[in-house]
Protein backbone atom coordinates (compact mmCIF):
# COMPACT_ATOMS: atom_id res chain seq x y z
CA UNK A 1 0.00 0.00 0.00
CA UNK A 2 2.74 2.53 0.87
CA UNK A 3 3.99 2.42 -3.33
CA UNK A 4 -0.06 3.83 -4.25
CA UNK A 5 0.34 7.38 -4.83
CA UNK A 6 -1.73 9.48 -2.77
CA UNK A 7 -4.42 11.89 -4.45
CA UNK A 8 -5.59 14.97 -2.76
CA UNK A 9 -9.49 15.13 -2.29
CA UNK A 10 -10.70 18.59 -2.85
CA UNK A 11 -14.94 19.32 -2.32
CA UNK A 12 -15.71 22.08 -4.61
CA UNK A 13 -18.23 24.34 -3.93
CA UNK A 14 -21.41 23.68 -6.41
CA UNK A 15 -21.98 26.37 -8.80
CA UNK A 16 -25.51 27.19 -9.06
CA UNK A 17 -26.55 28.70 -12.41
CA UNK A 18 -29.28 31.35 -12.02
CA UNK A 19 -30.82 32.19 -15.17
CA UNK A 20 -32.49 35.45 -14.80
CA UNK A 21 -35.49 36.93 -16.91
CA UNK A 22 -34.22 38.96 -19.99
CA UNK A 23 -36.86 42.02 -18.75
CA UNK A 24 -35.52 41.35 -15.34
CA UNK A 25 -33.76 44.96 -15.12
CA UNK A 26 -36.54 46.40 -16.53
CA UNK A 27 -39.47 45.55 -14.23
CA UNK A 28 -37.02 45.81 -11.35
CA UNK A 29 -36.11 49.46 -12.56
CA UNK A 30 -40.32 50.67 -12.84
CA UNK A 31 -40.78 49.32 -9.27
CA UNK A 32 -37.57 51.54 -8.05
CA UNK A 33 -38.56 54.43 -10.57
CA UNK A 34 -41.93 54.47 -8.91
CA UNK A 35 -40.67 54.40 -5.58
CA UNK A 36 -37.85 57.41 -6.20
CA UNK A 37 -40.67 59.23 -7.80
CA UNK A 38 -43.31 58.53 -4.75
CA UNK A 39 -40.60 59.64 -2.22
CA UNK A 40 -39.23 63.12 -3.75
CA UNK A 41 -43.47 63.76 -3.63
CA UNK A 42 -43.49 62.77 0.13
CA UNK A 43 -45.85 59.68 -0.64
CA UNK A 44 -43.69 57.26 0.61
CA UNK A 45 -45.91 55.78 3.46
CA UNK A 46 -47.03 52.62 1.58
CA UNK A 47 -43.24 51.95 0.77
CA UNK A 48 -41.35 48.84 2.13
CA UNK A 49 -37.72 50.06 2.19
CA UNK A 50 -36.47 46.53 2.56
CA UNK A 51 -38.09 45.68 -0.44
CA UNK A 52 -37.03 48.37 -2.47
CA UNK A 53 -33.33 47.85 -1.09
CA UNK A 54 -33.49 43.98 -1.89
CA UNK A 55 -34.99 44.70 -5.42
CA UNK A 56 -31.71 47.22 -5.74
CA UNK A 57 -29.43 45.07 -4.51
CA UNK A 58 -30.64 42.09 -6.62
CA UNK A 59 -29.79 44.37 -9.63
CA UNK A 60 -26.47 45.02 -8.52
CA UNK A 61 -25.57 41.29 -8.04
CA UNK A 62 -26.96 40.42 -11.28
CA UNK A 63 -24.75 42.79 -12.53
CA UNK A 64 -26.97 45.62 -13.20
CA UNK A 65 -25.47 47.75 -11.10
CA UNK A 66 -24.38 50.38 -13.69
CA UNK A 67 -27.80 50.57 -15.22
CA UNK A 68 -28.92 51.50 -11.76
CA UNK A 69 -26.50 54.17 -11.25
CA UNK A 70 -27.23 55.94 -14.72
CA UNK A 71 -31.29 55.62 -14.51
CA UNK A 72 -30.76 56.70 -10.78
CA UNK A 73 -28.75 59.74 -12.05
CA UNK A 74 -30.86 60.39 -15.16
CA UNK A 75 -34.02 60.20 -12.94
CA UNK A 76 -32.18 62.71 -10.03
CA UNK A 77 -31.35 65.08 -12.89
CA UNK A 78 -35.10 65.54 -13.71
CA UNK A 79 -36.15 65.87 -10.28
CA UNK A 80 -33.53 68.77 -9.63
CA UNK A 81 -34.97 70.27 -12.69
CA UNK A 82 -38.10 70.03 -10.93
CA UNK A 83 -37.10 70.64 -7.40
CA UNK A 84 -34.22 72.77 -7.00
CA UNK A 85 -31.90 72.53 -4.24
CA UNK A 86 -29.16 74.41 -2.96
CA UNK A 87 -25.81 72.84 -3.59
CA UNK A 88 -23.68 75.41 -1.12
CA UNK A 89 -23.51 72.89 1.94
CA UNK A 90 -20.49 70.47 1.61
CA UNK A 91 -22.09 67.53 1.11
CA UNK A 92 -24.23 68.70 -2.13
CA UNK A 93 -21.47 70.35 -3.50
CA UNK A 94 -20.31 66.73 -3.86
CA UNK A 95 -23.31 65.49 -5.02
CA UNK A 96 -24.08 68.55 -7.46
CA UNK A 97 -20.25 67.68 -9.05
CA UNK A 98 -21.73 64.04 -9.61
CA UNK A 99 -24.82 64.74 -10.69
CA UNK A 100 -24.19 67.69 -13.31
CA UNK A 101 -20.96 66.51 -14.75
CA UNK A 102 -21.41 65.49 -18.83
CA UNK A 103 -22.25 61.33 -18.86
């Protein structure tokens, strides 16, 4: 027995494949876009913020994520047009850089 080479055993983890819907991103984004759009009008009592973060999160692990940022942005642009803020404190300074800067 000692002249049997001996093999390493190795467990791999198993790979589940998800297949996700093709219009996945898209029904995902109208649920967020209706959300965004319900809070800036100060509707946002029949919201479920876990929901809405585990639908956005979802996205991002499906690897959405970038979609999410530029409809996010695109959407924030609008509302600014529509609400305007003030971007003199610190922190919108910041965000005003992001949110104006050429895509």
């Amino acid at each position: 027995m000692s002249n049997q080479k001996k093999r390493n055993f190795q467990i791999e983890a198993f790979k589940h494949r998800v297949v996700v819907d093709p219009k996945y991103a898209d029904k995902t984004w109208q649920i967020l876009e209706r959300a965004i759009h319900q809070i800036y009008n100060q509707d946002a009592s029949g919201l479920s913020f876990e929901e809405l973060y585990r639908n956005a999160y979802n996205m991002v692990l499906h690897k959405f994520g970038e979609k999410v940022i530029y409809i996010y942005i695109a959407n924030r642009r609008f509302q600014t047009a529509t609400y305007p803020f003030s971007c003199r404190s610190f922190e919108n300074q910041i965000f005003c850089f992001i949110l104006f800067q050429p895509p």
